[in-house]
N, C-alpha and C. Protein backbone atom coordinates (compact mmCIF):
# COMPACT_ATOMS: atom_id res chain seq x y z
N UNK A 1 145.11 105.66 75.97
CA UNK A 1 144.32 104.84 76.87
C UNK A 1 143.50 105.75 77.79
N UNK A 2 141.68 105.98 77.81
CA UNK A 2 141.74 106.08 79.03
C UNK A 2 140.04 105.32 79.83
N UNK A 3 139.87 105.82 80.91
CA UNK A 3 138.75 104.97 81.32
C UNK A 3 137.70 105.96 81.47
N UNK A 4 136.41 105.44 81.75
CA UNK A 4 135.35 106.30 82.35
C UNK A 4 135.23 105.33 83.73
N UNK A 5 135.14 106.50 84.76
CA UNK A 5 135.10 106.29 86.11
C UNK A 5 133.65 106.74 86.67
N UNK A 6 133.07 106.31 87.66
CA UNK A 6 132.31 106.76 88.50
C UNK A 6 132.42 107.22 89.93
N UNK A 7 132.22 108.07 90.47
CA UNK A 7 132.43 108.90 91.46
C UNK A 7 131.70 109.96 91.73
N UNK A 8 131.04 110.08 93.36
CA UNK A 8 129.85 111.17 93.86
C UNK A 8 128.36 111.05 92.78
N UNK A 9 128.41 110.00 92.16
CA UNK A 9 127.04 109.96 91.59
C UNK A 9 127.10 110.25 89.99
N UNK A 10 128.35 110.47 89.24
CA UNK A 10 128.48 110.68 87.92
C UNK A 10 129.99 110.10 87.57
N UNK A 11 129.60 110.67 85.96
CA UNK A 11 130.74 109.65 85.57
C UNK A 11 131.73 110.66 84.89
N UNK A 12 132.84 110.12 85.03
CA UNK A 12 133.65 111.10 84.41
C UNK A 12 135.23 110.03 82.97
N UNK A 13 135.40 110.72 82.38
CA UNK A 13 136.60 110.14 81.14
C UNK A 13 137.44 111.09 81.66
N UNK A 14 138.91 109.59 81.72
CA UNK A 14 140.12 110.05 82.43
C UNK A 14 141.19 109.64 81.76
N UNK A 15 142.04 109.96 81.41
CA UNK A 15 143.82 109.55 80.89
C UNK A 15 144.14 109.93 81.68
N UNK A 16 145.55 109.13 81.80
CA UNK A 16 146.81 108.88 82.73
C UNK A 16 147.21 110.72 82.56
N UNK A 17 146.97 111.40 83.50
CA UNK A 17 148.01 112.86 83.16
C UNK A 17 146.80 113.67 83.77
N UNK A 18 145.22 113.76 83.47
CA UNK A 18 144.57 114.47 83.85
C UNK A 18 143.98 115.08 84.85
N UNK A 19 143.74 116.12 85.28
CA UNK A 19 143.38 116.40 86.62
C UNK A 19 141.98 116.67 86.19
N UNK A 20 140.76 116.19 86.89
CA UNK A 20 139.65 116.35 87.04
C UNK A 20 139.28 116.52 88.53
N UNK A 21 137.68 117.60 88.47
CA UNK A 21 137.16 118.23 89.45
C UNK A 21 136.19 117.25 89.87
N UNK A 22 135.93 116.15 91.07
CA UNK A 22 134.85 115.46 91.49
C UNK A 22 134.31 116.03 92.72
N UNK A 23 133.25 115.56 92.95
CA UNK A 23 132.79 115.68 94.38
C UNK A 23 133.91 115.01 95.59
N UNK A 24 133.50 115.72 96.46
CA UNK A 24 134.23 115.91 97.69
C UNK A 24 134.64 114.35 98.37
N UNK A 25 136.01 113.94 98.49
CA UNK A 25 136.71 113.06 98.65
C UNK A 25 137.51 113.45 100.06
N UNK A 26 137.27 112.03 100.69
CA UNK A 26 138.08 112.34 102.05
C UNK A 26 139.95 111.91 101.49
N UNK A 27 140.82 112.66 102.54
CA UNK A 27 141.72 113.13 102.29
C UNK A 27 142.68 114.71 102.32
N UNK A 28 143.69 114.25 101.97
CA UNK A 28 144.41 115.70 101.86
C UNK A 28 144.99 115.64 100.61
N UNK A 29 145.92 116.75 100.92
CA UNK A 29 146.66 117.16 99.24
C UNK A 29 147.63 116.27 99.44
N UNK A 30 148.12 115.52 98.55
CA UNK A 30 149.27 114.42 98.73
C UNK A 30 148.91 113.05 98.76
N UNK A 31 147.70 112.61 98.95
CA UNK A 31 147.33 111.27 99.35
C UNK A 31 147.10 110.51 97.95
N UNK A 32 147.14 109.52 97.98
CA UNK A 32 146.64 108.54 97.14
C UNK A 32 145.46 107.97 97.42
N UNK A 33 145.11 107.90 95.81
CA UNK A 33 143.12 107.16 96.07
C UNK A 33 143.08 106.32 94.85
N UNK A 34 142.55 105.09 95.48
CA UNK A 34 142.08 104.44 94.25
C UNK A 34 140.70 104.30 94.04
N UNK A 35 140.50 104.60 92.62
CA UNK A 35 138.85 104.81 92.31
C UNK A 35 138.61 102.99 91.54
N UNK A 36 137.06 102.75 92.37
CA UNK A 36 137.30 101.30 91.83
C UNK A 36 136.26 100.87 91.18
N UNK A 37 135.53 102.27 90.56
CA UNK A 37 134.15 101.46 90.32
C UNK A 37 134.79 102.29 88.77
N UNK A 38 134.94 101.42 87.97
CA UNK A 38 135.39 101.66 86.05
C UNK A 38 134.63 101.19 85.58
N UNK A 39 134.21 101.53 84.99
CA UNK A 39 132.97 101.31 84.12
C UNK A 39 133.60 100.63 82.48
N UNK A 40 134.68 101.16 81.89
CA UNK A 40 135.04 101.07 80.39
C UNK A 40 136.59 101.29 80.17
N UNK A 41 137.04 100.70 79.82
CA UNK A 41 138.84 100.88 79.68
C UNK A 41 138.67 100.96 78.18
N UNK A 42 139.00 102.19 76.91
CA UNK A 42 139.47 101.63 75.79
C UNK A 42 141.31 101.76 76.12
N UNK A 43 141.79 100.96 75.01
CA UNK A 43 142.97 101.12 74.94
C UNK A 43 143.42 101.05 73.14
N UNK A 44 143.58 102.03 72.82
CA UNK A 44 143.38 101.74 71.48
C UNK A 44 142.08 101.23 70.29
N UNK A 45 142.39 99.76 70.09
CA UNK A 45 141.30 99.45 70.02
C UNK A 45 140.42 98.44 70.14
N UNK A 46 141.03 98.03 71.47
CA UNK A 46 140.37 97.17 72.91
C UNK A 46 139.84 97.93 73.61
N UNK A 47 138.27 97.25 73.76
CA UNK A 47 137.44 98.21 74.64
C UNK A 47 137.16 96.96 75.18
N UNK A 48 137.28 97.49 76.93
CA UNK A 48 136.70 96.50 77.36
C UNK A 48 135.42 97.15 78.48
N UNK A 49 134.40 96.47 78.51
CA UNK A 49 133.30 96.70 78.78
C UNK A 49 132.64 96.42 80.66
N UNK A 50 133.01 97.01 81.55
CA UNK A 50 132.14 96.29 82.29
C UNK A 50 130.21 96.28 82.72
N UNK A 51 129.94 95.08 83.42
CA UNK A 51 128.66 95.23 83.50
C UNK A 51 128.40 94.90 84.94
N UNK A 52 127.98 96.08 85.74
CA UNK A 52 128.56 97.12 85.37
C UNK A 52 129.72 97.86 85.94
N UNK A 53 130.14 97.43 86.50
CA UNK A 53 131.75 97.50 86.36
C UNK A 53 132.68 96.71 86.56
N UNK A 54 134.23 97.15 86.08
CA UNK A 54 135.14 96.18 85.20
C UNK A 54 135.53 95.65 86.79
N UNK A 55 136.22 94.36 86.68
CA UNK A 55 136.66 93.25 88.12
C UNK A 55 138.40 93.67 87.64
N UNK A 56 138.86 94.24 88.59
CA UNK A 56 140.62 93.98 88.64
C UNK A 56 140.81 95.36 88.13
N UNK A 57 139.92 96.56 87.44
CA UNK A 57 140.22 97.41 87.16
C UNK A 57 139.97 98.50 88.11
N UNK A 58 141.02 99.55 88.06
CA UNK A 58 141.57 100.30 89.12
C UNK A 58 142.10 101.61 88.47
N UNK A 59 141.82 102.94 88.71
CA UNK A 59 142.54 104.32 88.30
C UNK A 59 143.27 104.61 89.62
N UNK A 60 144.23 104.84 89.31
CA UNK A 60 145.05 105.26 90.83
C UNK A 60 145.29 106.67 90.44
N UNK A 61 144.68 107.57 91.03
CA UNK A 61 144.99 109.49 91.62
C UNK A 61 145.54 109.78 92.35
N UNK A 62 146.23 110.95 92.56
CA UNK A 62 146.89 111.47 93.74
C UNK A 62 145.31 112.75 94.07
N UNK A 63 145.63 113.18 95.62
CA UNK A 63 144.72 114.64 95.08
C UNK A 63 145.33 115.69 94.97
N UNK A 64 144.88 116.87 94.27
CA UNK A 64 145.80 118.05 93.94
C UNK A 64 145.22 119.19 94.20
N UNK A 65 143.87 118.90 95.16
CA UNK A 65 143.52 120.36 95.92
C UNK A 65 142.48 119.65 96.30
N UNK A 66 141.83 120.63 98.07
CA UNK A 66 140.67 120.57 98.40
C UNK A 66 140.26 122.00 98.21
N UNK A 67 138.94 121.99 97.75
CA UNK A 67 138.28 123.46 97.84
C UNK A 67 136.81 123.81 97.23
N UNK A 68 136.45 125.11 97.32
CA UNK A 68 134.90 125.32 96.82
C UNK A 68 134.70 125.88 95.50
N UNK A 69 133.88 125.38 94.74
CA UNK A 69 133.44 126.22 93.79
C UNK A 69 133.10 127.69 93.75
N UNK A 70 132.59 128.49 92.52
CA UNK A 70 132.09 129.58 93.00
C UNK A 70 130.88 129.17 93.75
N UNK A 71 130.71 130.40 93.94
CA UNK A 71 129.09 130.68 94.73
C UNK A 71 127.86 130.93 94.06
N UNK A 72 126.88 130.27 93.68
CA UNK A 72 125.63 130.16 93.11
C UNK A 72 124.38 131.06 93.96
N UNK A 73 123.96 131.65 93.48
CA UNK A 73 122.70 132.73 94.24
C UNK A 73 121.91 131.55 93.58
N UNK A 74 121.13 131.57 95.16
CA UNK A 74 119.43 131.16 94.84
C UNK A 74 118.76 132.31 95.39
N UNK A 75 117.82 133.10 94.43
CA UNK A 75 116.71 134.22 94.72
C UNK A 75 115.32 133.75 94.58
N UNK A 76 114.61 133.52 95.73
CA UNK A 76 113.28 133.58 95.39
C UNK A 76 112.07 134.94 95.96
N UNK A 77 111.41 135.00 94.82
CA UNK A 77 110.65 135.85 95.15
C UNK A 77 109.37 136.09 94.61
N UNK A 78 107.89 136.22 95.46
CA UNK A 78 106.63 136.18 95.23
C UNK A 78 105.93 137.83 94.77
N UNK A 79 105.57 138.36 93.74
CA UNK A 79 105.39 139.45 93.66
C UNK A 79 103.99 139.69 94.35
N UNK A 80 104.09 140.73 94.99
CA UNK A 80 103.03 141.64 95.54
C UNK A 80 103.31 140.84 97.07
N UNK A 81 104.11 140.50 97.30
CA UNK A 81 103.67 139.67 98.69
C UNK A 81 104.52 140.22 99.83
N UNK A 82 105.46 140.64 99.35
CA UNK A 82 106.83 141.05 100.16
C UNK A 82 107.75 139.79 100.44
N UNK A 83 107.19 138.68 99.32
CA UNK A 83 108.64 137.71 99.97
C UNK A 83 109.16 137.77 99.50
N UNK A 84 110.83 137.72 99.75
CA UNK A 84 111.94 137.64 98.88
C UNK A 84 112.68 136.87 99.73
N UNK A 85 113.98 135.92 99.12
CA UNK A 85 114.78 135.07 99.84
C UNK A 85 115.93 135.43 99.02
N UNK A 86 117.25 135.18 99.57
CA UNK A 86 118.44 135.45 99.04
C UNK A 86 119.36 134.36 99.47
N UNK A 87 119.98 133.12 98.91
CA UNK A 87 120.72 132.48 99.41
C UNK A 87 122.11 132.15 98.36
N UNK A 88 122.88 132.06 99.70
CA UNK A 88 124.34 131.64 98.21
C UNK A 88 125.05 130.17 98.75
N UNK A 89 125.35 129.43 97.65
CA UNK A 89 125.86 128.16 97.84
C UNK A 89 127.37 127.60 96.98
N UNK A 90 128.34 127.32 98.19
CA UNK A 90 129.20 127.11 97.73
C UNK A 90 129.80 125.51 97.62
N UNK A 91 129.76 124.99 96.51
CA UNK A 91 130.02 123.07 96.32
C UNK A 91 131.43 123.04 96.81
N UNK A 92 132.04 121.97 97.39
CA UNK A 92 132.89 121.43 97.98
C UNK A 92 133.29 120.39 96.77
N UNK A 93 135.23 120.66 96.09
CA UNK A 93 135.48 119.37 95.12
C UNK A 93 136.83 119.48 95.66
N UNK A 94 137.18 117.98 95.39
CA UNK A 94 138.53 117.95 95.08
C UNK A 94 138.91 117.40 93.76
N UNK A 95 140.25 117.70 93.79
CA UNK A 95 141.11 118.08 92.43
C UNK A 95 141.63 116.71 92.46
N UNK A 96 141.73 115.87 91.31
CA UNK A 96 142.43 114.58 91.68
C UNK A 96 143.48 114.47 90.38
N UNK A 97 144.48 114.42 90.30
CA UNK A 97 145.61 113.98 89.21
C UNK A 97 145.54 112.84 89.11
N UNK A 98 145.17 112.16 87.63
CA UNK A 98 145.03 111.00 87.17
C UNK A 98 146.64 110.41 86.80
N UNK A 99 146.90 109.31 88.00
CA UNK A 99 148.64 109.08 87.84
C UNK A 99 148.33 107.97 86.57
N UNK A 100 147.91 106.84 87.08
CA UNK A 100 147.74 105.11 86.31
C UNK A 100 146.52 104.88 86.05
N UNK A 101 146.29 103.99 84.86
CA UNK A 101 145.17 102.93 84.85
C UNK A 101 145.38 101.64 84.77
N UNK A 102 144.97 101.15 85.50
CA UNK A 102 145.41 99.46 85.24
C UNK A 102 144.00 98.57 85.18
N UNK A 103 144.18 97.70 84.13
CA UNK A 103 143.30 96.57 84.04
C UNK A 103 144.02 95.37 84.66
């Protein structure tokens, strides 16, 4: 069984057991979250469909870390000009352990 969820603007496929990396969720390590916007439950081979998303369906997570990605360089630079820019950016996710799915 598992679902596709939406969360921070994308979608992600989840079974009961998995830990996936989303955008940044309020909370701590230990808490419970329920994600409520499901988009698709298969279960075998019942698919059920929402439009666009499912009513009564629910993934319940624990979270299992707050923290940053690596660090991404942005370099820009204009030749002959003397500009150059150097910046580094670090994304903010948390870790969520996929406990249940329930329809």
């Amino acid at each position: 069984m598992y679902a596709i969820v939406r969360t921070g603007g994308k979608q992600y496929q989840v079974a009961s057991g998995d830990q996936v990396r989303v955008e940044k969720l309020e909370g701590s390590v230990g808490d419970s979250i329920d994600l409520d916007d499901v988009l698709m439950v298969v279960d075998g081979e019942e698919v059920k469909i929402g439009q666009p998303v499912l009513d009564n369906a629910k993934v319940t997570a624990t979270i299992a870390e707050q923290g940053k990605g690596k660090k991404v360089i942005i370099f820009k630079k204009k030749r002959r000009k003397g500009y150059r820019l150097k910046k580094g950016h670090r994304q903010s996710y948390t870790a969520l352990k996929i406990e249940d799915i329930s329809v």
